[in-house]
PDB file of N, CA and C in Angstrom:
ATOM      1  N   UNK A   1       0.853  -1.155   0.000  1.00  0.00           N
ATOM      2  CA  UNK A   1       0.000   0.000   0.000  1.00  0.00           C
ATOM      3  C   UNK A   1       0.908   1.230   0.000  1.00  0.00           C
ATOM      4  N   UNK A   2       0.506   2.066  -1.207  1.00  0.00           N
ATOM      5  CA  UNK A   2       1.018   3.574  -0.873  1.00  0.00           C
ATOM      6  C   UNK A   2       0.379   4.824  -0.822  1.00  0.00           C
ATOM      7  N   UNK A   3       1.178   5.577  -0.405  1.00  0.00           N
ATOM      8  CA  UNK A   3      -0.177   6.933  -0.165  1.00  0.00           C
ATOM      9  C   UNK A   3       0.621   7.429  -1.667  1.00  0.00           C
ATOM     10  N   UNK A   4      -1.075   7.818  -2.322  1.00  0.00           N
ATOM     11  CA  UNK A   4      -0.767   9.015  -3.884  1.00  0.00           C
ATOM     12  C   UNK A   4      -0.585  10.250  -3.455  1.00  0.00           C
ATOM     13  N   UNK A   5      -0.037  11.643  -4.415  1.00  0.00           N
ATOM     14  CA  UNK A   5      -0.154  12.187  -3.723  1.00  0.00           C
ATOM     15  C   UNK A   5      -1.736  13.582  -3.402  1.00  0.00           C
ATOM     16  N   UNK A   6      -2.336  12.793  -3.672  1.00  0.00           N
ATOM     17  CA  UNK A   6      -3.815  13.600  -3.194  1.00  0.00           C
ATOM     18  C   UNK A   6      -3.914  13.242  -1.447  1.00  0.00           C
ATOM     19  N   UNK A   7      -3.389  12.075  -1.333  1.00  0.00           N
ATOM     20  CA  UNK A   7      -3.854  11.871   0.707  1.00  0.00           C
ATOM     21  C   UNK A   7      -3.974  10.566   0.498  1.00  0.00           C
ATOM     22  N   UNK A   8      -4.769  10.013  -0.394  1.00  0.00           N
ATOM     23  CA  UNK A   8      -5.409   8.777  -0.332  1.00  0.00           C
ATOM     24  C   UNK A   8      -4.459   7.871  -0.428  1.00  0.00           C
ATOM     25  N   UNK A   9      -4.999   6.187  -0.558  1.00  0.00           N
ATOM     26  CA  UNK A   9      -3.843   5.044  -0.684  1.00  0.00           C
ATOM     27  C   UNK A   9      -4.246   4.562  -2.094  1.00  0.00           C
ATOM     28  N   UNK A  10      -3.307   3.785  -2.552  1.00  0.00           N
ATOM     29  CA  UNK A  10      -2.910   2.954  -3.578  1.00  0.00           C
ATOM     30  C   UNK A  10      -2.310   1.320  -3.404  1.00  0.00           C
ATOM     31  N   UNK A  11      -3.529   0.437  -3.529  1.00  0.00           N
ATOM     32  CA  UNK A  11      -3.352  -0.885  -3.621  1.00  0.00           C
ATOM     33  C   UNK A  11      -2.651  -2.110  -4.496  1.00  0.00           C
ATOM     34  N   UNK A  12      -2.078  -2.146  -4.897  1.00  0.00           N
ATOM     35  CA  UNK A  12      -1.775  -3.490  -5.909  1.00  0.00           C
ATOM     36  C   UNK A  12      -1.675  -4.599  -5.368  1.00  0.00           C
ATOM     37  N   UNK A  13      -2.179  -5.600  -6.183  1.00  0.00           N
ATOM     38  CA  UNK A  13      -2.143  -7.063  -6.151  1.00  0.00           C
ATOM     39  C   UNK A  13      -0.594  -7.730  -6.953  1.00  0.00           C
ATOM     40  N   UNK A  14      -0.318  -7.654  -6.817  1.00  0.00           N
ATOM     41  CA  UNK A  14       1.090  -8.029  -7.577  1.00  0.00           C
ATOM     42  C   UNK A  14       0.812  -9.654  -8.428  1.00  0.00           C
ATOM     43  N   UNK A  15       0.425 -10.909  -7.742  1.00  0.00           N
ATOM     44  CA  UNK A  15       0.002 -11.631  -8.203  1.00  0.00           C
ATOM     45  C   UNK A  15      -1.305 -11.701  -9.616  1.00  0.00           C
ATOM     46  N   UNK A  16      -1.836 -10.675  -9.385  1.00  0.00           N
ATOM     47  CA  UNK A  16      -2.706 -10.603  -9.958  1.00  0.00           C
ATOM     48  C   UNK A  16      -2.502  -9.413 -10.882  1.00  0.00           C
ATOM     49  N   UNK A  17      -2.316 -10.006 -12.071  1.00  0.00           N
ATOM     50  CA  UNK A  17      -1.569  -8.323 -13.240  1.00  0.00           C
ATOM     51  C   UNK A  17      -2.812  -7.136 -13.098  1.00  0.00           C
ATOM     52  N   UNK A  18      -2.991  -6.452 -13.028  1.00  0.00           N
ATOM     53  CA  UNK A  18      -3.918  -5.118 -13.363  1.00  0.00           C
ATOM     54  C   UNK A  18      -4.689  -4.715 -12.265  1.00  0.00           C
ATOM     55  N   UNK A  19      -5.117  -5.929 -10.664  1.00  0.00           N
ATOM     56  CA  UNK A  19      -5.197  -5.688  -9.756  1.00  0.00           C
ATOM     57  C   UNK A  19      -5.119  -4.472  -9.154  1.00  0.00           C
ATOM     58  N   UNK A  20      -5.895  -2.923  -9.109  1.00  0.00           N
ATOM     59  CA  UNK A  20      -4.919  -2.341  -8.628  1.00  0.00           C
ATOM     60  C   UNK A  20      -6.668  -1.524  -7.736  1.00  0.00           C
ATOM     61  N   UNK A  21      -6.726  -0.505  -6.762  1.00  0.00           N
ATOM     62  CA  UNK A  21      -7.625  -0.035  -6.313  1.00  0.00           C
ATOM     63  C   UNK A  21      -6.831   1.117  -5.280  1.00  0.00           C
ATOM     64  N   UNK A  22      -7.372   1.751  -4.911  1.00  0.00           N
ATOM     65  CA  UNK A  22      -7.648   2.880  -4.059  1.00  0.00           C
ATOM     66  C   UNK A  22      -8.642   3.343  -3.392  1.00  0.00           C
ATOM     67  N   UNK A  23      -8.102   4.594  -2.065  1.00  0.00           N
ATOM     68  CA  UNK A  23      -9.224   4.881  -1.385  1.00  0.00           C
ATOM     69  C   UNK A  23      -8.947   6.392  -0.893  1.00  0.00           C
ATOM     70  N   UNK A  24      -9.675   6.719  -0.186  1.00  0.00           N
ATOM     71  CA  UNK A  24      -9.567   8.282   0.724  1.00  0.00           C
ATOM     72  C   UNK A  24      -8.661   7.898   1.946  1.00  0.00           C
ATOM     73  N   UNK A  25      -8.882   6.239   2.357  1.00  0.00           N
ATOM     74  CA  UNK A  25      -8.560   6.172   3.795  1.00  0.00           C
ATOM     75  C   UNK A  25      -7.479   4.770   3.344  1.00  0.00           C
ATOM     76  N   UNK A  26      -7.203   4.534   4.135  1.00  0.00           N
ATOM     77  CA  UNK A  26      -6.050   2.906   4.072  1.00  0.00           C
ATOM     78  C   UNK A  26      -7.379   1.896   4.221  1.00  0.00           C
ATOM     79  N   UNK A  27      -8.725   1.788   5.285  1.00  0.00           N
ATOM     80  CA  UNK A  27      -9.323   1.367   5.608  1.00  0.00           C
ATOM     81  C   UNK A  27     -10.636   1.055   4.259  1.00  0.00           C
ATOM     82  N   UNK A  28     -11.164   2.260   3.578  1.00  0.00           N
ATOM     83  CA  UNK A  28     -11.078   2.156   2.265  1.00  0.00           C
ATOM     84  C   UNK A  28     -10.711   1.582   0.955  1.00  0.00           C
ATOM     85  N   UNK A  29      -9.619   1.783   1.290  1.00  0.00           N
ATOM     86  CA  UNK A  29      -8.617   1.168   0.314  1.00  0.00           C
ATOM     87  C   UNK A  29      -8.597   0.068   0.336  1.00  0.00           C
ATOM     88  N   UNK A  30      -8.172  -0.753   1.467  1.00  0.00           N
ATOM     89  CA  UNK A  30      -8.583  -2.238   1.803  1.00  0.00           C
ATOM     90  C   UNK A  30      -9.775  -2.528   1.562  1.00  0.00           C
ATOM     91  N   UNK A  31     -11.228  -2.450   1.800  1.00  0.00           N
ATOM     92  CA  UNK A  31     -11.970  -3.057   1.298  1.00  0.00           C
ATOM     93  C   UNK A  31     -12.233  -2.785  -0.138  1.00  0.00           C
ATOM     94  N   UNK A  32     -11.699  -1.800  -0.759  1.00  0.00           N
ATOM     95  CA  UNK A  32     -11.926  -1.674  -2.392  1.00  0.00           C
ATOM     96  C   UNK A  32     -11.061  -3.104  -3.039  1.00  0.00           C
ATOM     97  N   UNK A  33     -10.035  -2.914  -2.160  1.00  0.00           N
ATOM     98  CA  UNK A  33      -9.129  -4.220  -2.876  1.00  0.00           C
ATOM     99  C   UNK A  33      -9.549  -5.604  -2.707  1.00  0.00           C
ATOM    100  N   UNK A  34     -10.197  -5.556  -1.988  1.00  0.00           N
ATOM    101  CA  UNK A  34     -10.749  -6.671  -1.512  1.00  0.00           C
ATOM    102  C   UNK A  34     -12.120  -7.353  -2.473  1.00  0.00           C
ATOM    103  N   UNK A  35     -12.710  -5.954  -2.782  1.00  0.00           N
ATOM    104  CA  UNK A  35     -13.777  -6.282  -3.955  1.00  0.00           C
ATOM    105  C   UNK A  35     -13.101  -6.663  -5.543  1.00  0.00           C
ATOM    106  N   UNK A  36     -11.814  -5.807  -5.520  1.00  0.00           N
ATOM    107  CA  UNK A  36     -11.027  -5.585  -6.687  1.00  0.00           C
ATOM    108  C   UNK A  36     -10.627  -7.370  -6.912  1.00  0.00           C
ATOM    109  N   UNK A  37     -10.177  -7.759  -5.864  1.00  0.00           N
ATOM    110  CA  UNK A  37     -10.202  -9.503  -6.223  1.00  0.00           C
ATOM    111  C   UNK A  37     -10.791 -10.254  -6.254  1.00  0.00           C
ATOM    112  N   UNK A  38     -12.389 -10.378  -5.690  1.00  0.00           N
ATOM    113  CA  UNK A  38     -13.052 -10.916  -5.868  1.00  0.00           C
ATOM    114  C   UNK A  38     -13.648 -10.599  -7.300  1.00  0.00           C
ATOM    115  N   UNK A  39     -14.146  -9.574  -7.942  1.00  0.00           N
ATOM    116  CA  UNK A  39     -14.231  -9.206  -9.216  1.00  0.00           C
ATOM    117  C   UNK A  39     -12.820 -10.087 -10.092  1.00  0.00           C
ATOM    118  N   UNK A  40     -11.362 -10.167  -9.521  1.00  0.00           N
ATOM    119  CA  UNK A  40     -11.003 -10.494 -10.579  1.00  0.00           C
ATOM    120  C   UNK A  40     -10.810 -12.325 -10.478  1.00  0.00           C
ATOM    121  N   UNK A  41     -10.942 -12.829  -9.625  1.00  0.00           N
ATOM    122  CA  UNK A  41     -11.558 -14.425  -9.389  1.00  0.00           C
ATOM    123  C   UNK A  41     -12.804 -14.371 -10.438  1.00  0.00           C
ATOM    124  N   UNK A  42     -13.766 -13.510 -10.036  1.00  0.00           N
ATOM    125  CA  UNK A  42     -14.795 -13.995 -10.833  1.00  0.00           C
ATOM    126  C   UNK A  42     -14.560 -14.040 -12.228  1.00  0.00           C
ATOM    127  N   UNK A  43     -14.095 -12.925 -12.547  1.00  0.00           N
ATOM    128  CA  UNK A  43     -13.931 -13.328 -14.351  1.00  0.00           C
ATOM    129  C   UNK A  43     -13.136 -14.599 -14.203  1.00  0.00           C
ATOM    130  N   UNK A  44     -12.289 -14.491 -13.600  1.00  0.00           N
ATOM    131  CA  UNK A  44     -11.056 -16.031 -14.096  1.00  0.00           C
ATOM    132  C   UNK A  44     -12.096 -16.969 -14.177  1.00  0.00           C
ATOM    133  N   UNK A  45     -13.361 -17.431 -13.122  1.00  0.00           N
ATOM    134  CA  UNK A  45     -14.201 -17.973 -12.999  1.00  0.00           C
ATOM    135  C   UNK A  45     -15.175 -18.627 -14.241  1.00  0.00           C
ATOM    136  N   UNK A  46     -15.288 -17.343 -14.577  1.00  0.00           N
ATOM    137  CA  UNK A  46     -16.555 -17.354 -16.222  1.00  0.00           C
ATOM    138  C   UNK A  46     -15.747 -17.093 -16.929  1.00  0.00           C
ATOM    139  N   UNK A  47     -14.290 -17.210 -16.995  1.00  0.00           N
ATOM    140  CA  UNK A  47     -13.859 -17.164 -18.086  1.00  0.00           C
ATOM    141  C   UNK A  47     -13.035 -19.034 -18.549  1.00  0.00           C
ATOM    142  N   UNK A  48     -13.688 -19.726 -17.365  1.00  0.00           N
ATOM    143  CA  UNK A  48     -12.872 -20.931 -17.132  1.00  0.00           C
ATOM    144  C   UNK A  48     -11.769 -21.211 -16.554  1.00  0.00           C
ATOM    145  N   UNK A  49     -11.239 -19.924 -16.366  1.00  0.00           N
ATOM    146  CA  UNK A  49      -9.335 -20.237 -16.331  1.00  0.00           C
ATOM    147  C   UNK A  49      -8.761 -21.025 -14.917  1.00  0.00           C
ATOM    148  N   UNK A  50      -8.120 -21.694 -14.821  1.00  0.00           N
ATOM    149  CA  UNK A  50      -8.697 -22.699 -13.697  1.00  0.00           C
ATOM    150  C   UNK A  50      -7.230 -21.979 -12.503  1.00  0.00           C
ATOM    151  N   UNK A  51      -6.159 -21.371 -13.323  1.00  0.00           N
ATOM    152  CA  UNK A  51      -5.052 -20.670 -12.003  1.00  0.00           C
ATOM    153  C   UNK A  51      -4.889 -19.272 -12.100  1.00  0.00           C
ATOM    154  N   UNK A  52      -3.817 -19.037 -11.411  1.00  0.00           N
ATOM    155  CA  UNK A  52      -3.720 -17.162 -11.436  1.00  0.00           C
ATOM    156  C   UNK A  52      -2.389 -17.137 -10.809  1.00  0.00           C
ATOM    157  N   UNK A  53      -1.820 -16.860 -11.965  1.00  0.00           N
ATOM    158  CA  UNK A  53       0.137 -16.599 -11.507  1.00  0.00           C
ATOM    159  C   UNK A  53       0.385 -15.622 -11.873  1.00  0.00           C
ATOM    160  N   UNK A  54       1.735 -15.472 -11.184  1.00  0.00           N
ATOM    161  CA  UNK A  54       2.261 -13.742 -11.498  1.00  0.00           C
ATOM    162  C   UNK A  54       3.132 -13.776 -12.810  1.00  0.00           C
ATOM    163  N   UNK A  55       3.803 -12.506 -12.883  1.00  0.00           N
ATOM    164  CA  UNK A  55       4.809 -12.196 -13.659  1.00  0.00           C
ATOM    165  C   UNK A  55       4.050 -12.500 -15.183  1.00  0.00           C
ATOM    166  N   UNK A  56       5.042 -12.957 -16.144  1.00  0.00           N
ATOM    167  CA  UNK A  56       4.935 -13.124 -17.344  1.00  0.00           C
ATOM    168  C   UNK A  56       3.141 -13.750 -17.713  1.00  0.00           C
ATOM    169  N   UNK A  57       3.029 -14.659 -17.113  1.00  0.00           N
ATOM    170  CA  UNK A  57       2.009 -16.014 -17.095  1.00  0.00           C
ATOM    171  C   UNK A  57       0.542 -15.475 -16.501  1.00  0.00           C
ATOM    172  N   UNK A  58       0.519 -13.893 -16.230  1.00  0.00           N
ATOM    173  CA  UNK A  58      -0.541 -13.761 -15.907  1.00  0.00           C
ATOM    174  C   UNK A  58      -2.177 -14.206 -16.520  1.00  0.00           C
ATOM    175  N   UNK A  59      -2.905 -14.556 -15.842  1.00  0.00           N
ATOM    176  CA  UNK A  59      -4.246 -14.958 -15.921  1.00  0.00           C
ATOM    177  C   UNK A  59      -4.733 -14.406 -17.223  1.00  0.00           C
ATOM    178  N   UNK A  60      -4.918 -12.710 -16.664  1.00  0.00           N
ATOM    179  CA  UNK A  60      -6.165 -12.398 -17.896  1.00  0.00           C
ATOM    180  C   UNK A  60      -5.213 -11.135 -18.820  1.00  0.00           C
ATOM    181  N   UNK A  61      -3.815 -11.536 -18.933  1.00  0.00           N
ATOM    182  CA  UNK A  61      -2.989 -10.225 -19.615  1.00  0.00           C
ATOM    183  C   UNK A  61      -3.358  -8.864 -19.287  1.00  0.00           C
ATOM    184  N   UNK A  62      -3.819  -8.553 -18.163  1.00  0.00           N
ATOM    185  CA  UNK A  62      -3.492  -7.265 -17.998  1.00  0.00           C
ATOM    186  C   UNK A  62      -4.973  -6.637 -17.783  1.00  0.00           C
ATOM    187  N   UNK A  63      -5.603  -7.824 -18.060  1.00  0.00           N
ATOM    188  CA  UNK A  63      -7.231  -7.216 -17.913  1.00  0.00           C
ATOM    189  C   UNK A  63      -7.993  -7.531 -16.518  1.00  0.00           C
ATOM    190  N   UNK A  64      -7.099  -6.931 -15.463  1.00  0.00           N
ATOM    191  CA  UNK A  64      -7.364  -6.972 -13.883  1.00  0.00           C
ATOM    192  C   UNK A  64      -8.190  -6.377 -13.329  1.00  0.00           C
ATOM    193  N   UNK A  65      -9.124  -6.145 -12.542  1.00  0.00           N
ATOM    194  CA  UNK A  65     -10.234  -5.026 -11.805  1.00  0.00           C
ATOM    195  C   UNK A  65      -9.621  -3.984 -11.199  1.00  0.00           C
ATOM    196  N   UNK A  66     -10.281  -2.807 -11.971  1.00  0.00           N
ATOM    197  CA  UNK A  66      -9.818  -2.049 -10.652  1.00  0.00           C
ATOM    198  C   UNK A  66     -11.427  -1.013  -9.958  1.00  0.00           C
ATOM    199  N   UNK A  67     -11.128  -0.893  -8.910  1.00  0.00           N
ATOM    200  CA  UNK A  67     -12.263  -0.262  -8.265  1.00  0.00           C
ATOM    201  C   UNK A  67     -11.603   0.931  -6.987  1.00  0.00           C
ATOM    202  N   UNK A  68     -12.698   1.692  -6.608  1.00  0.00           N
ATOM    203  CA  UNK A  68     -12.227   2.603  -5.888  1.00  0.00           C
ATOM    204  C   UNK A  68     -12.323   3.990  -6.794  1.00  0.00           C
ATOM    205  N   UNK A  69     -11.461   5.058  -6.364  1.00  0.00           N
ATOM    206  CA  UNK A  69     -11.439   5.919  -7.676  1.00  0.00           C
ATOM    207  C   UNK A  69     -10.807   7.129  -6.755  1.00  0.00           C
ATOM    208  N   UNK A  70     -10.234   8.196  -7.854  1.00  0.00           N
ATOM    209  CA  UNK A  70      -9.296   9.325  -7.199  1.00  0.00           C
ATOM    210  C   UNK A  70     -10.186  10.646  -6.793  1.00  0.00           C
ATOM    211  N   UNK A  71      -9.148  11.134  -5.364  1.00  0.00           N
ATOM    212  CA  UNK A  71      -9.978  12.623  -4.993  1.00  0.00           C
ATOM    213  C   UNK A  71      -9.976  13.805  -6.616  1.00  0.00           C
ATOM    214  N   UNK A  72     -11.032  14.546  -6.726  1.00  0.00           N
ATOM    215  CA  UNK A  72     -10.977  14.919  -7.819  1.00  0.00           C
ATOM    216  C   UNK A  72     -10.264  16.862  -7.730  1.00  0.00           C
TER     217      UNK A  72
END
């Protein structure tokens, strides 16, 4: 987790390519990410794909959830 610089945090999933979410609060932030992977299980889900590895071999190339959104 890092703070952007508006205040808020910044999540990545590293395992998971495109994984990425934010919040106003750290507390925020965590549950956005938390939806952010379950959203991206589910596609792997309906999309059949039966694992989810990092690096090169990622799941859905780059087509990861993201949720949450920036102070404007």
């Amino acid at each position: 987790m890092e703070q952007n610089e508006d205040g808020g945090y910044i999540v990545m999933v590293p395992s998971l390519s495109g994984c990425v979410s934010e919040g106003f609060t750290r507390d925020e932030a965590l549950a956005h990410i938390e939806e952010a992977i379950a959203g991206y299980v589910e596609v792997a889900r309906e999309t059949r794909q039966t694992s989810i590895t990092s690096g090169r071999g990622s799941l859905l190339s780059g087509e990861g959830r993201h949720t949450g959104f920036r102070a404007a």
